[in-house]
C-alpha atoms as a PDB file:
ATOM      1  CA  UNK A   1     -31.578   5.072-104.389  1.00  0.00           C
ATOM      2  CA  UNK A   2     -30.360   2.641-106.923  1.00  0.00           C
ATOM      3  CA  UNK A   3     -31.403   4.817-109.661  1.00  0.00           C
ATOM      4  CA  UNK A   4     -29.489   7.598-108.146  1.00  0.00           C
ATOM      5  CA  UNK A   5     -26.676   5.842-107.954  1.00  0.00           C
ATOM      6  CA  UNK A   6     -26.383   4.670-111.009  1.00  0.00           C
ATOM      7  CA  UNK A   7     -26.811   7.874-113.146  1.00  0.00           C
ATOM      8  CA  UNK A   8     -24.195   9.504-110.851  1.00  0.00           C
ATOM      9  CA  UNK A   9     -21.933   6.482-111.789  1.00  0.00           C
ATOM     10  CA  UNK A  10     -22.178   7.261-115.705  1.00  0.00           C
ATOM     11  CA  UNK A  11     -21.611  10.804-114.853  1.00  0.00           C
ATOM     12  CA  UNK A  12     -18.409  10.030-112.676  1.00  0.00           C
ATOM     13  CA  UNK A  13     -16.236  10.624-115.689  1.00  0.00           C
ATOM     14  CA  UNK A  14     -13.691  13.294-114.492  1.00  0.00           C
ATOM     15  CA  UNK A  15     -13.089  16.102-117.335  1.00  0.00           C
ATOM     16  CA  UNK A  16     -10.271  18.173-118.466  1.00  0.00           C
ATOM     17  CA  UNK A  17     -10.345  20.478-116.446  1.00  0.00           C
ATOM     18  CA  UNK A  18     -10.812  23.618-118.607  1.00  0.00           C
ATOM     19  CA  UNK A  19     -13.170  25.950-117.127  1.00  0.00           C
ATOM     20  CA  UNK A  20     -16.013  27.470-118.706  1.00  0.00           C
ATOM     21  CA  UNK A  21     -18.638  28.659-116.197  1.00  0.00           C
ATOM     22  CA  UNK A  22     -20.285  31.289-118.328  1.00  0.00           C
ATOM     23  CA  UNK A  23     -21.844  28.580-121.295  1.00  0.00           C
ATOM     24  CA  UNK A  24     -22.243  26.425-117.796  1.00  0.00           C
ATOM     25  CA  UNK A  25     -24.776  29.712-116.005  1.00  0.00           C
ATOM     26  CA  UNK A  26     -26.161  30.003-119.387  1.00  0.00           C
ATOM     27  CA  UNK A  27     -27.502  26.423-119.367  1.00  0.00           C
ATOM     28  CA  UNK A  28     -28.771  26.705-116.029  1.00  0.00           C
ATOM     29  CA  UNK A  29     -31.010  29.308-116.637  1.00  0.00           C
ATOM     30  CA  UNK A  30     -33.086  26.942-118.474  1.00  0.00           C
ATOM     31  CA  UNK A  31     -33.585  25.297-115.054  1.00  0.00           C
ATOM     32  CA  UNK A  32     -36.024  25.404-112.515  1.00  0.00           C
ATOM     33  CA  UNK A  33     -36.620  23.962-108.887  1.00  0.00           C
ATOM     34  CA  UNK A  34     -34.727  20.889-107.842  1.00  0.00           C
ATOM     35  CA  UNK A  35     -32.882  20.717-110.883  1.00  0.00           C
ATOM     36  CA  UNK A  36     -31.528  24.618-110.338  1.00  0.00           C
ATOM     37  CA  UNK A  37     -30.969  24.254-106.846  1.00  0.00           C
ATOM     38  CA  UNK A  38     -28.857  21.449-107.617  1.00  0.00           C
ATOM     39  CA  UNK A  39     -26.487  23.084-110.351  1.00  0.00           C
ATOM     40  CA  UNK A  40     -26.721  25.936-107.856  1.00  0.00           C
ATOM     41  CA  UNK A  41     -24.914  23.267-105.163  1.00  0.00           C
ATOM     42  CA  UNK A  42     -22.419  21.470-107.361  1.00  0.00           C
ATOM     43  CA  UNK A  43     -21.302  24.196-109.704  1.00  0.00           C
ATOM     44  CA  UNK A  44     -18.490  25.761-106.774  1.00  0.00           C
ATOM     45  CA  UNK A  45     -17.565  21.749-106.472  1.00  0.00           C
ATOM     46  CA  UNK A  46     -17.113  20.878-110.117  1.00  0.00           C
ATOM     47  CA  UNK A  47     -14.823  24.161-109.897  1.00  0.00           C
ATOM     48  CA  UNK A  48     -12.813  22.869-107.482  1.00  0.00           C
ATOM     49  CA  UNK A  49     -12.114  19.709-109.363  1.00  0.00           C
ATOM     50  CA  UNK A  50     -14.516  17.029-108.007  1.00  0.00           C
ATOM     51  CA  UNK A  51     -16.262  14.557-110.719  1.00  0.00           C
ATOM     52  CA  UNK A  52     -20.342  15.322-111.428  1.00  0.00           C
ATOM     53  CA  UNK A  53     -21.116  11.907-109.378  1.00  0.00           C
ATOM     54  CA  UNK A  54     -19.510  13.764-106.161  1.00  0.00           C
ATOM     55  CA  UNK A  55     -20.521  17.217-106.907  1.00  0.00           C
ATOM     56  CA  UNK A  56     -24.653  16.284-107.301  1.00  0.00           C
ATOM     57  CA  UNK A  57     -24.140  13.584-105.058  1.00  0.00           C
ATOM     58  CA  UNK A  58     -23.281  15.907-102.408  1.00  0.00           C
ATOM     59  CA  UNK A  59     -26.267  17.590-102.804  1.00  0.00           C
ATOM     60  CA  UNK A  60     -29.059  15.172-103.992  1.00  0.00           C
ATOM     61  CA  UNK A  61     -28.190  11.828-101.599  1.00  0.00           C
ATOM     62  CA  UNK A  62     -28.927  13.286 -98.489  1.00  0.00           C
ATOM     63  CA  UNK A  63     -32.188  14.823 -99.679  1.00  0.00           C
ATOM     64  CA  UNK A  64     -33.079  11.289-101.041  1.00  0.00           C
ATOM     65  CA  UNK A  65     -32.112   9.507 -97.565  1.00  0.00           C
ATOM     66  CA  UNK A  66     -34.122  12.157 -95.528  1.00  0.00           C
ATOM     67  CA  UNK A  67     -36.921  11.451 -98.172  1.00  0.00           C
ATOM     68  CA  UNK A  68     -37.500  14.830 -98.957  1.00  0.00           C
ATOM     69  CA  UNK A  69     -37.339  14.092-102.786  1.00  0.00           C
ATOM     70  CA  UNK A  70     -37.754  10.714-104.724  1.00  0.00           C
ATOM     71  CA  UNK A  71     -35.301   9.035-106.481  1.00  0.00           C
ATOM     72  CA  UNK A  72     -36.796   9.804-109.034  1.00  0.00           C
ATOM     73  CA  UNK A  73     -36.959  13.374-108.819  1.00  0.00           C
ATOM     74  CA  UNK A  74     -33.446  13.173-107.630  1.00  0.00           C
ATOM     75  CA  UNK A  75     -32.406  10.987-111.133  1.00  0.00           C
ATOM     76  CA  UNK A  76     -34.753  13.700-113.110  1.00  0.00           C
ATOM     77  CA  UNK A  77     -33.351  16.826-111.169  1.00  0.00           C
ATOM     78  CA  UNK A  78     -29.987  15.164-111.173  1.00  0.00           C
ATOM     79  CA  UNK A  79     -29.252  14.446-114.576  1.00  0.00           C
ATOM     80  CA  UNK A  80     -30.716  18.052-116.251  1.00  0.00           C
ATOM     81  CA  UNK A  81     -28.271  20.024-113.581  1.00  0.00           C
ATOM     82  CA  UNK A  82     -25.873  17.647-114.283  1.00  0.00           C
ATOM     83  CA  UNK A  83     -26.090  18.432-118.277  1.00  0.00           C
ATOM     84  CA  UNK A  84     -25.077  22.114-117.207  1.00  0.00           C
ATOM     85  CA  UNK A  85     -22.028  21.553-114.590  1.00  0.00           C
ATOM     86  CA  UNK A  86     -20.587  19.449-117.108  1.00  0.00           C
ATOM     87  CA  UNK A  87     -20.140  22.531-118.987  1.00  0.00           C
ATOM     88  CA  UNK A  88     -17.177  23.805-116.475  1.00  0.00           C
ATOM     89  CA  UNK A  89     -15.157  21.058-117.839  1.00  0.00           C
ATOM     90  CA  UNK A  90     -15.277  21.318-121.170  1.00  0.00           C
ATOM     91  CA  UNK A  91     -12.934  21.623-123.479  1.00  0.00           C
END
């Protein structure tokens, strides 16, 4: 969980928030499994203006407390979607 935590903290930096969703879908379809179903998940909440920590967050943490996944597969999984939603906010 630690390691979860803190890659979602160096991805908590909030970005402009010029959208951009189309170089964002074109990343993701380098993605597979986890790491798709989780830019699948926090995509819609980037959109709506919440940081990368609380968009994968949302998704990853309680897969990681249920132990469904690692936290290591969560950090993996985690930082490649994360790579792609930060696409919505760029500028």
């Amino acid at each position: 969980m630690l390691r979860v935590a803190s890659v979602l903290v160096l991805l908590a930096v909030p970005f402009p928030a010029f959208a951009d969703r189309a170089d964002a879908d074109a990343c993701a379809q380098k993605l597979s499994g986890l790491a798709l179903q989780t830019y699948q998940a926090s995509v819609v909440r980037a959109e709506r203006g919440q940081t990368l920590r609380q968009a994968i967050g949302a998704h990853l943490r309680p897969l990681v407390e249920a132990s469904k996944i690692s936290e290591d597969e969560a950090h993996s999984s985690g930082f490649k979607a994360a790579m792609c939603v930060r696409l919505v906010h760029k500028k």
